[in-house]
Protein backbone atom coordinates (compact mmCIF):
# COMPACT_ATOMS: atom_id res chain seq x y z
CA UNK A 1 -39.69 161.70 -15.19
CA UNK A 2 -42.61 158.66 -14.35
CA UNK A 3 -41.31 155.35 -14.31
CA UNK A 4 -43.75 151.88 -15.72
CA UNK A 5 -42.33 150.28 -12.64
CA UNK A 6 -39.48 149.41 -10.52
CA UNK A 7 -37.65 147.45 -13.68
CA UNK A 8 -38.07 150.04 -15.76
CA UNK A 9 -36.31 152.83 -13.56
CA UNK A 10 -33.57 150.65 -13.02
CA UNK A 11 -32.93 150.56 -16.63
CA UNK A 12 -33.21 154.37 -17.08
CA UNK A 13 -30.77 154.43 -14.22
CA UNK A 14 -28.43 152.06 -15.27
CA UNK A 15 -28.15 153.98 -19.06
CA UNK A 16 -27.47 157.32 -17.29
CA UNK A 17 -24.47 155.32 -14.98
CA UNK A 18 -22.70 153.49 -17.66
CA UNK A 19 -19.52 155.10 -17.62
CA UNK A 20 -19.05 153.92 -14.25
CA UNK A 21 -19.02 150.55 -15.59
CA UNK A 22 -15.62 148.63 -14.70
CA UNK A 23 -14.74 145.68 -13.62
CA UNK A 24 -14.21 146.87 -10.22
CA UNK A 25 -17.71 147.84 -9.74
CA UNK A 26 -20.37 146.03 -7.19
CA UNK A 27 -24.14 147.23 -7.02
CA UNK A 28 -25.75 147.24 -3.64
CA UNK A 29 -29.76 146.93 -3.55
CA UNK A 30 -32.15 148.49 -0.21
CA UNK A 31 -34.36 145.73 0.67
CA UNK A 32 -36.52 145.04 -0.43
CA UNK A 33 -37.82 147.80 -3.30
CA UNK A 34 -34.00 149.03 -4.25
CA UNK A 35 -33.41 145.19 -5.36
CA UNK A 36 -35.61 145.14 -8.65
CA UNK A 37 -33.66 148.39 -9.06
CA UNK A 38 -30.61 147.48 -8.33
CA UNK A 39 -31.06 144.19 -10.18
CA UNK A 40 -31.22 146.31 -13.98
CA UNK A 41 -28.44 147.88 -13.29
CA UNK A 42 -26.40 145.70 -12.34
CA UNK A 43 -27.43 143.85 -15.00
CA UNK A 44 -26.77 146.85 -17.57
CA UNK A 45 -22.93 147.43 -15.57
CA UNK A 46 -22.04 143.35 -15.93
CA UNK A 47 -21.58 144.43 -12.12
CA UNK A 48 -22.17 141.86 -9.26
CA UNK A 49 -24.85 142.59 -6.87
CA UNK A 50 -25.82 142.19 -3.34
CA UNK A 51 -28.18 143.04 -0.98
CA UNK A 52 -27.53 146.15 1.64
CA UNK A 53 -28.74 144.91 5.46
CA UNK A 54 -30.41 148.02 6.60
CA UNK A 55 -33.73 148.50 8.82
CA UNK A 56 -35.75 151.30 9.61
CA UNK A 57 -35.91 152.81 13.55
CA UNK A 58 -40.01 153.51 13.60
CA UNK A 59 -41.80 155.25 16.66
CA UNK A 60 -43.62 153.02 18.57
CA UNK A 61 -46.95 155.15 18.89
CA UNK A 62 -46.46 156.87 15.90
CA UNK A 63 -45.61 154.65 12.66
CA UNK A 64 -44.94 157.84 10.59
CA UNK A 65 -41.59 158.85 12.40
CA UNK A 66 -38.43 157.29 11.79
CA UNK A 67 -35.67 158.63 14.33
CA UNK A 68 -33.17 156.61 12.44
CA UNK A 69 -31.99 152.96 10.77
CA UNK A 70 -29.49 150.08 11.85
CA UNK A 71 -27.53 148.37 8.87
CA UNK A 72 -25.19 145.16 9.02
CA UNK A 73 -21.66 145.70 10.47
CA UNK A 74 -22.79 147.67 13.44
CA UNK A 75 -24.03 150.64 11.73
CA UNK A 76 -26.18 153.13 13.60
CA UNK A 77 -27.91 156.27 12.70
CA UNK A 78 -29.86 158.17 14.73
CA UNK A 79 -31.97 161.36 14.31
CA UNK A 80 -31.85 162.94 17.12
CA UNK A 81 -34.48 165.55 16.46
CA UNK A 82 -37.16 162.96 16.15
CA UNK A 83 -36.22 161.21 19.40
CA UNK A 84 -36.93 164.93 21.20
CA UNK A 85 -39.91 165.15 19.89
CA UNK A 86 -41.09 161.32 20.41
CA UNK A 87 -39.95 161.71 24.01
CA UNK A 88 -39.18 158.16 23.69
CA UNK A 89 -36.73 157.06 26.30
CA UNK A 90 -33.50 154.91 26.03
CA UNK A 91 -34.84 151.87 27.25
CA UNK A 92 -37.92 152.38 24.37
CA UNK A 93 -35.11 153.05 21.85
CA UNK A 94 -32.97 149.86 22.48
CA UNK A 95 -35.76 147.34 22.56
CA UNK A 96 -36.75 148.91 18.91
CA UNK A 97 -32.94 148.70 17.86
CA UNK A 98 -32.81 144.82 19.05
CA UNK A 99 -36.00 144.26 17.34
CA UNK A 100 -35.04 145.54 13.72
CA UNK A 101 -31.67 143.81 14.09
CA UNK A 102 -32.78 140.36 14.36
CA UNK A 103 -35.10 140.88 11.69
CA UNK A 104 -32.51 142.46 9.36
CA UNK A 105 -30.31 139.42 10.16
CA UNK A 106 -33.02 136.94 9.31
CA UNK A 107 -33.57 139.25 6.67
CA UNK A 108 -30.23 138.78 5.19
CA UNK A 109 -30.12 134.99 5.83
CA UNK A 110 -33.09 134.42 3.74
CA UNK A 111 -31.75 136.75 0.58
CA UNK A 112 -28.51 135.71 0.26
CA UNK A 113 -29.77 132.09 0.72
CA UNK A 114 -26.43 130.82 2.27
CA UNK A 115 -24.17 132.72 -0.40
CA UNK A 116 -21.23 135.00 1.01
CA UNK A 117 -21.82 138.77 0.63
CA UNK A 118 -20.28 140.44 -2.28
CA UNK A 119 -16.34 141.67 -1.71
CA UNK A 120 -16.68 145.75 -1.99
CA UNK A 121 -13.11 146.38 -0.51
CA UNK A 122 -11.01 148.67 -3.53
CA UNK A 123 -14.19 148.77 -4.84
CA UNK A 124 -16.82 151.32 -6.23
CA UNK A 125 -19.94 150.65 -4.77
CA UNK A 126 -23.16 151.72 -6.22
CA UNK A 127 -25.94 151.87 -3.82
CA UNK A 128 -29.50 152.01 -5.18
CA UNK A 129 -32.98 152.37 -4.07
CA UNK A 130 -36.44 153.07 -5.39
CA UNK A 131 -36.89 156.46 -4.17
CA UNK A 132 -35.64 158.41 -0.75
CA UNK A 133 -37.97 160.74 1.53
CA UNK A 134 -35.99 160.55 5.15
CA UNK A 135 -33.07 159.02 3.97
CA UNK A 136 -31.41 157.40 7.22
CA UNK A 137 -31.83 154.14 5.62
CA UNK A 138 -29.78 155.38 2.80
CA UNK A 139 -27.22 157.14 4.71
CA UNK A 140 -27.23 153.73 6.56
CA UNK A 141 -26.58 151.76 3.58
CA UNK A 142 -23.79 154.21 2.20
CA UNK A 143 -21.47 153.62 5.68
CA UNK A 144 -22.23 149.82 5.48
CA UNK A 145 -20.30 150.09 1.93
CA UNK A 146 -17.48 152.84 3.08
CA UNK A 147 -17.28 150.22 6.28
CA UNK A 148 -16.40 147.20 4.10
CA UNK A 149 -13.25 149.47 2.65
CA UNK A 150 -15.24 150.48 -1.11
CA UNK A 151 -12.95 152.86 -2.66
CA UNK A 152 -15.76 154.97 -3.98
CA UNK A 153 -19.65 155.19 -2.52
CA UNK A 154 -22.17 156.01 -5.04
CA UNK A 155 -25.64 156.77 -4.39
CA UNK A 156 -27.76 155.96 -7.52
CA UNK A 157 -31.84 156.92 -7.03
CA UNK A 158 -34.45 157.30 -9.86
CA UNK A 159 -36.30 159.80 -7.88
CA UNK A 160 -35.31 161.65 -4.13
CA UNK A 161 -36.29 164.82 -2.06
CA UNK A 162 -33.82 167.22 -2.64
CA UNK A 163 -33.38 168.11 1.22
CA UNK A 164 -32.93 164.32 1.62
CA UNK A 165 -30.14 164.30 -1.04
CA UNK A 166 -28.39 167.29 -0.06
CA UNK A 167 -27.98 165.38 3.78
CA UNK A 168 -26.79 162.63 1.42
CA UNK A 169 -23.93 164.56 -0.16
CA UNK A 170 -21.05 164.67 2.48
CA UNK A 171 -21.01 160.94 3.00
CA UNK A 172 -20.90 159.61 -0.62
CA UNK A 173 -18.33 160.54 -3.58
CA UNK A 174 -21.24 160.88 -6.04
CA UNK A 175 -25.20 161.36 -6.01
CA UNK A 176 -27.04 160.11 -8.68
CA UNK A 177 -30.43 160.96 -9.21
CA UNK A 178 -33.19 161.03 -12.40
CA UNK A 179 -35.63 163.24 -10.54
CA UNK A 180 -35.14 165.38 -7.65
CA UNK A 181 -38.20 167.46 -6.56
CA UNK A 182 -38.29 170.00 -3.92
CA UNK A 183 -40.53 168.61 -1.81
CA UNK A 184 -40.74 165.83 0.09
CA UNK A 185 -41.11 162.30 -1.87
CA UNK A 186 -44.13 159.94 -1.54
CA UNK A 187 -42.46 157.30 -3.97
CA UNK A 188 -45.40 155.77 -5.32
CA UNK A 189 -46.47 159.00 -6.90
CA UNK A 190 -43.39 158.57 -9.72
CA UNK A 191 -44.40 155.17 -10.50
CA UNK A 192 -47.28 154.26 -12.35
CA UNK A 193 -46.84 150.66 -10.67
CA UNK A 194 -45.17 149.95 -7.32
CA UNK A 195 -46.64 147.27 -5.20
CA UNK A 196 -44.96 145.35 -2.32
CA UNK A 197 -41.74 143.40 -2.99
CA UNK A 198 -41.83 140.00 -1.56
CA UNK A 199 -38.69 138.65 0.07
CA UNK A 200 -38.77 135.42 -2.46
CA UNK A 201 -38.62 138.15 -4.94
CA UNK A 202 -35.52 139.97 -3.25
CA UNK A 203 -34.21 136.36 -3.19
CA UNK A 204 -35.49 135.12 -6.50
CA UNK A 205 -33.00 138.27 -8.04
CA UNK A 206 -29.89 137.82 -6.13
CA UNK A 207 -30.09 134.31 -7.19
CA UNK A 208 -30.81 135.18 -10.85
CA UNK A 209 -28.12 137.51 -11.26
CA UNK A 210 -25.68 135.39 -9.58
CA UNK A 211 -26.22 132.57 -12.32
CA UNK A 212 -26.21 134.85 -15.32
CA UNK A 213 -22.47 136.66 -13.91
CA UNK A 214 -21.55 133.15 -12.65
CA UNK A 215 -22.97 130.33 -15.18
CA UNK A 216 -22.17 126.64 -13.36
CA UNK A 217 -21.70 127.90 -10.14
CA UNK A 218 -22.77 126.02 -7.02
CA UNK A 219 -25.31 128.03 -5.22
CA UNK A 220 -27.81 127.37 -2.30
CA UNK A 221 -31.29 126.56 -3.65
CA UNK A 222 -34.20 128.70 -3.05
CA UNK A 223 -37.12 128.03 -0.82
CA UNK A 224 -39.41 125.52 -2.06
CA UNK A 225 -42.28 127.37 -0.79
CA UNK A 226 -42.51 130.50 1.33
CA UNK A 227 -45.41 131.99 1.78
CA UNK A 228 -48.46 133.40 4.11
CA UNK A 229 -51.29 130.59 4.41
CA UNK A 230 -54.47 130.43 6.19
CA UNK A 231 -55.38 127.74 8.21
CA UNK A 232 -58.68 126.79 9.08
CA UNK A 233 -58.46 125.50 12.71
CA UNK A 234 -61.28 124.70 14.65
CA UNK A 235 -63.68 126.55 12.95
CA UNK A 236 -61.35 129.81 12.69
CA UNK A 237 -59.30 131.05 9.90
CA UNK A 238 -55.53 131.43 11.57
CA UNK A 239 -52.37 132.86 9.75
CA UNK A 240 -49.37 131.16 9.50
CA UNK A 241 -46.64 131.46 7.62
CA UNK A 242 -45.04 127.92 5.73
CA UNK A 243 -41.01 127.94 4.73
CA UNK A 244 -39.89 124.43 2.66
CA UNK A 245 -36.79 125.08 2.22
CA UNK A 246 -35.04 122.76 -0.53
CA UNK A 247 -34.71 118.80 0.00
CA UNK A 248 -36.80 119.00 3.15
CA UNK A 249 -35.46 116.30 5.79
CA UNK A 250 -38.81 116.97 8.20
CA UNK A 251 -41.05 119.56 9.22
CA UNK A 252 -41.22 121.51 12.58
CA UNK A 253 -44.38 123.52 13.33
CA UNK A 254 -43.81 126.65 16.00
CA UNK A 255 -46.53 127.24 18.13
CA UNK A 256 -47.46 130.28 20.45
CA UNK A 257 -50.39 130.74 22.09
CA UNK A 258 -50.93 133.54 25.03
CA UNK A 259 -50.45 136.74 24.19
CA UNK A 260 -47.23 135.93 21.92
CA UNK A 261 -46.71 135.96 17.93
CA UNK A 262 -45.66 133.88 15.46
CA UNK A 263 -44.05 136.64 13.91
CA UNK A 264 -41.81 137.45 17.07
CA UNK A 265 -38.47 138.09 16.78
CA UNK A 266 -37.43 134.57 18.40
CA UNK A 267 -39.64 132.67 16.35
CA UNK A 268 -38.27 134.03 12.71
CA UNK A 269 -34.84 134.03 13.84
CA UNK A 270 -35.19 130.29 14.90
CA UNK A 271 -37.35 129.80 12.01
CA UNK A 272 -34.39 130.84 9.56
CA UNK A 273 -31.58 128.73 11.52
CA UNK A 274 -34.17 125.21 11.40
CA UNK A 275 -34.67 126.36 7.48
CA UNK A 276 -30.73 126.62 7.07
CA UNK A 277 -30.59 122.71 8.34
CA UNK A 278 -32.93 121.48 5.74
CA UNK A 279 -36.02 121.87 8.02
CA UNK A 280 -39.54 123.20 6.60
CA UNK A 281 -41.32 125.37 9.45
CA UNK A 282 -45.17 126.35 10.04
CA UNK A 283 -45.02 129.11 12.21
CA UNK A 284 -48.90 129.40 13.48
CA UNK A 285 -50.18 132.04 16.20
CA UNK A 286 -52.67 129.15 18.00
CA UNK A 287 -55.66 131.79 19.19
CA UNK A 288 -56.92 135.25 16.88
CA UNK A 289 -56.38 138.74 18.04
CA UNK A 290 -60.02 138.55 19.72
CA UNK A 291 -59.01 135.47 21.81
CA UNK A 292 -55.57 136.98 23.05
CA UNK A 293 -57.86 139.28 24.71
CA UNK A 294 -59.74 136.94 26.91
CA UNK A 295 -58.20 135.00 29.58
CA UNK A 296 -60.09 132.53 29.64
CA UNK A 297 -58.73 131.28 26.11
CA UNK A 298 -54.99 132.03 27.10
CA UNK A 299 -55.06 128.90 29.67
CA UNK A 300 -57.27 127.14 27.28
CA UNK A 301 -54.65 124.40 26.62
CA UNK A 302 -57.34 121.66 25.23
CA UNK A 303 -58.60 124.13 22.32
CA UNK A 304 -55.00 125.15 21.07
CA UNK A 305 -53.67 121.52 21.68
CA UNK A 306 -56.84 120.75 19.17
CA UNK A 307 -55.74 123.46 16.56
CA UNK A 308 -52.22 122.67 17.15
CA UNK A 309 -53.10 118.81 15.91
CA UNK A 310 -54.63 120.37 13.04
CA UNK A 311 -51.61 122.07 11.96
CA UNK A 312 -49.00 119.52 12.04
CA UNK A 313 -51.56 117.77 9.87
CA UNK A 314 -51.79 119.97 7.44
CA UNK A 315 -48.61 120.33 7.33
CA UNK A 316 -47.79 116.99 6.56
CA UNK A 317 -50.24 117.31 4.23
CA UNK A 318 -48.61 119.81 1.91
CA UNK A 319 -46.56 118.79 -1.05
CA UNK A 320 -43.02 117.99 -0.64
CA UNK A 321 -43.50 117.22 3.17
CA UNK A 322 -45.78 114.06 3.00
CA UNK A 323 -44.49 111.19 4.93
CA UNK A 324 -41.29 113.26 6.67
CA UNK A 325 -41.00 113.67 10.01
CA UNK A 326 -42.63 116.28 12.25
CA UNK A 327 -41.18 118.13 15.63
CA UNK A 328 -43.30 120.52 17.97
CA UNK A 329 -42.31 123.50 19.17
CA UNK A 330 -43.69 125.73 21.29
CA UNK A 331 -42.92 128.65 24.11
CA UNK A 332 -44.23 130.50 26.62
CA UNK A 333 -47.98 128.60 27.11
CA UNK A 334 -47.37 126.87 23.64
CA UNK A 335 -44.68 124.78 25.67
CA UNK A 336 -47.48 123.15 27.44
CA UNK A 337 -49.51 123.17 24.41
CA UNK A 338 -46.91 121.46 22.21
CA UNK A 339 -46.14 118.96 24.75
CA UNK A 340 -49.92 118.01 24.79
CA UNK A 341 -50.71 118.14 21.13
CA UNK A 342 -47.50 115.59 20.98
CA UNK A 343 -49.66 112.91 22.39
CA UNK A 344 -51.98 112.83 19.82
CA UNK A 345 -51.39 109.64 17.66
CA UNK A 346 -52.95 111.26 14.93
CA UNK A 347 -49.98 113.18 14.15
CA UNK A 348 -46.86 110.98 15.51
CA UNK A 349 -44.42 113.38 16.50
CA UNK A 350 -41.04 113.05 16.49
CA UNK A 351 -39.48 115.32 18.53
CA UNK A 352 -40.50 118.30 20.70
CA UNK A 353 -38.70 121.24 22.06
CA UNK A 354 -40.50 123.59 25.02
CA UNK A 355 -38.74 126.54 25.59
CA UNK A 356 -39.46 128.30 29.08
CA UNK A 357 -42.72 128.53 30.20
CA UNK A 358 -45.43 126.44 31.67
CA UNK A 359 -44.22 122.79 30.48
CA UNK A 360 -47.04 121.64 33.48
CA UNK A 361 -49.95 122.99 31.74
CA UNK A 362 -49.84 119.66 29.90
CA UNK A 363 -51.42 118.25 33.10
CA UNK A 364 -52.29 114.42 32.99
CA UNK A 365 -51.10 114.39 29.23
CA UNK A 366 -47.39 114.44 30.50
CA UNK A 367 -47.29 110.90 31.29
CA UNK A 368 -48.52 110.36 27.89
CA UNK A 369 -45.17 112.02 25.93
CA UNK A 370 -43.37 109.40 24.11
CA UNK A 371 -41.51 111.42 21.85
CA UNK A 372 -37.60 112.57 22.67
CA UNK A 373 -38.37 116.05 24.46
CA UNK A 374 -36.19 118.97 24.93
CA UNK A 375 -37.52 120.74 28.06
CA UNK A 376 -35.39 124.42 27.56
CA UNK A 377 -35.25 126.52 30.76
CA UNK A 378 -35.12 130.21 30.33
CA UNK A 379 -33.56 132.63 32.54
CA UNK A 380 -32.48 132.18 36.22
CA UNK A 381 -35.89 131.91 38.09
CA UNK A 382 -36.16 128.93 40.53
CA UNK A 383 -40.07 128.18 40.46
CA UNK A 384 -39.76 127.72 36.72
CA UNK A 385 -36.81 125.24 37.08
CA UNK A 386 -38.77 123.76 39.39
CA UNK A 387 -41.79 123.06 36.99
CA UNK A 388 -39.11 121.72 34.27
CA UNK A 389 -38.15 119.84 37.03
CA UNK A 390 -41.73 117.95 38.18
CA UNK A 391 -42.55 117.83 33.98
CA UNK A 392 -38.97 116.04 32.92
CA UNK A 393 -39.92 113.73 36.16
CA UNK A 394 -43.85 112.91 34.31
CA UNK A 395 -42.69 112.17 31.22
CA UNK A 396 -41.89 108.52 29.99
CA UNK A 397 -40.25 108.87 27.18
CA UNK A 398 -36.35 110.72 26.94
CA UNK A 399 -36.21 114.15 28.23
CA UNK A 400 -33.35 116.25 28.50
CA UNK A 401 -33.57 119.33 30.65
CA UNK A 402 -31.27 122.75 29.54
CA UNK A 403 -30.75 125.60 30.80
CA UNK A 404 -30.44 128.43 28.91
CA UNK A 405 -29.87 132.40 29.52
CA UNK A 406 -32.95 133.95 28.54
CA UNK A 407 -33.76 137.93 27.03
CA UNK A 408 -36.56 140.00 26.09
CA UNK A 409 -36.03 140.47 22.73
CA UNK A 410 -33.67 138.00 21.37
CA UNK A 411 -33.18 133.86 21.46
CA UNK A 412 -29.15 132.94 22.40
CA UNK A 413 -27.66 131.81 19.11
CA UNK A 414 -26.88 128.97 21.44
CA UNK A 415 -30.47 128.37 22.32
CA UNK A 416 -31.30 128.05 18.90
CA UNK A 417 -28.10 125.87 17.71
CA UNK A 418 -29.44 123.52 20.20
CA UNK A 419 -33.21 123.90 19.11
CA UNK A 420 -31.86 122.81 15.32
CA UNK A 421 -29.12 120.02 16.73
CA UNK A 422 -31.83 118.33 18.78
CA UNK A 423 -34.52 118.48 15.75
CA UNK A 424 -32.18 117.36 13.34
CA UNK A 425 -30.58 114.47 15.56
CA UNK A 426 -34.19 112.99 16.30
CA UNK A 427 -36.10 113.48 12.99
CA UNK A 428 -33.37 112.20 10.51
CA UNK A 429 -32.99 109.18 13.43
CA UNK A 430 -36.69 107.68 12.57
CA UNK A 431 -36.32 105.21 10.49
């Protein structure tokens, strides 16, 4: 059996599970394909439905090997058989688990949009995805549901490897599935369209279904905008990535420069707590892939300073944001960056946050920072307190100095509570 799309083998999946329809029934959707999905039928069962928090666990240096997933609640699986023959080793296999777990949670902030998961205790849960080839995500997603008490776990697929399935079978209380070749699945070959799924689309769903089931209720607006733009920055194209989330109260543009990504765990998971607080985000990566190779560009503080300017302004020139408020932030080398970019007049900042790093690459343009700074000191070395220190003592304006435990992988929930408090405090203060 071929499938138009993803809508379409939800409904043919939904008609083959209606006599599990009851009122006790919740459908759970794998992000971000199993949503569409999930989302017919749920809509076929008058069931609630939710997304499932699970990630992935890829091989480093080799993007084809999964050796297992993470889901919300703590749950871990773990193929043990791929790890041997990876020969990755435990400190390899943590950093990958930390990564995909502050991505699922920013994951699952974004979807459910500030709505509380669905109830599944007494419950049967349906679980649903587009297709299953490996199936640790799945086998994730199925203990995430028998860990939040469901009475019964169903797996519901339009189209699975059999091997996969049969792995399936002793954790669930029934397997669903419309096609179930021998061989091993490549998904796309069972649909005659299946192109990416776009988290405002994940989103767009929840939200959709939750109005229909629950006409009148109060729920938490979408996004505004969310999207990947381009920015044109001194003569380069740079990507970026622009979040306005509903009733905007300012704008704060993230900057990193070095070596470090916009797309790094930190960043997103700070992005998605300033969102939460009513504040749009720019998230821009300040030099391309060719420049993070030279070092001459990485100390190049004038030139991102420059292109930094040239984001905030862009940003402010977008609609919905014109005439609010704009913060800097930036880590690593974009601390010094952001601190000098905040002297520009062009732009007048608001507010700026530097988070560990080299605050004194700002040089001469320290005695220049007028607005309310936030100098954030990560981790316990002494020479960088120091160079908070000599920066907090340059600039004119207020400056608070922190200090604040610092990781590889992850930014304290603390760190970024304070990130959003001190944004929040200074931008909604200007008059």
């Amino acid at each position: 059996m071929k499938f138009r799309d993803r809508h379409d083998a939800g409904h043919k999946l939904g008609a083959h599970l209606q006599s599990l329809a009851d009122p006790d029934v919740a459908v759970l959707g794998l992000p971000r394909g199993g949503v569409p999905v999930a989302y017919e039928v749920a809509r076929l069962l008058g069931a609630p439905l939710d997304v499932v928090g699970v990630r992935k666990l890829v091989v480093p240096h080799c993007k084809k090997l999964i050796f297992g997933a993470v889901g919300e609640d703590g749950i871990r699986i773990i193929n043990t058989r791929v790890l041997r023959q990876a020969r990755m080793s435990a400190e390899q296999m943590a950093s990958v688990e930390r990564h995909e777990i502050v991505q699922m949670r920013r994951e699952l902030d974004y979807f459910r949009s500030g709505a509380a998961r669905v109830p599944l205790r007494g419950k049967t849960v349906i679980v649903v995805d587009d297709g299953i080839s490996t199936g640790s995500s799945a086998r994730a997603a199925c203990r995430v549901a028998r860990h939040a008490a469901a009475r019964r776990v169903v797996w519901a697929v339009p189209v699975g490897a059999e091997l996969a399935l049969d792995a399936l079978r002793p954790i669930v209380d029934e397997l669903v599935c419309l096609s179930a070749p021998t061989q091993t699945v490549d998904t796309r070959q069972w649909y005659e369209r299946l192109g990416p799924v776009e988290e405002s689309t994940v989103a767009g769903l929840l939200r959709r279904e939750a109005e229909i089931r629950c006409p009148g209720a109060e729920l938490a607006d979408p996004p505004l905008r969310d999207e990947e733009v381009l920015l044109t920055l001194d003569r380069y194209d740079l990507a970026a990535r622009l979040t306005i989330p509903a009733r905007p109260i300012g704008i704060i543009v993230l900057a990193h420069g070095g070596a470090n990504s916009a797309r790094s765990p930190q960043t997103l998971s700070l992005a998605a707590v300033l969102n939460r607080a009513g504040l749009a985000t720019l998230l821009v990566g300040l030099l391309t892939p060719i420049e993070r190779l030279q070092r001459s560009r990485l100390l190049d503080i004038a030139r991102m300073s420059r292109r930094l300017v040239g984001a905030a302004r862009w940003a402010t020139g977008q609609r919905y944001l014109t005439r609010l408020p704009i913060g800097l932030y930036g880590a690593g080398i974009g601390a010094g960056v952001a601190l000098s970019a905040a002297t520009d007049p062009l732009i007048g900042v608001a507010a700026v946050v530097s988070r560990g790093g080299r605050p004194d690459l700002a040089g001469v343009a320290l005695i220049d920072v007028t607005a309310p700074t936030l100098l954030i000191v990560a981790g316990q070395d002494a020479a960088a307190r120091e160079l908070h220190r000599i920066a907090q003592a340059a600039i004119p304006g207020e400056c608070v100095l922190m200090d604040m435990p610092d990781g590889p992988d992850v930014f304290p929930e603390d760190g970024a509570n304070a990130v959003r408090d001190w944004f929040v405090a200074k931008l909604t203060a200007v008059v």
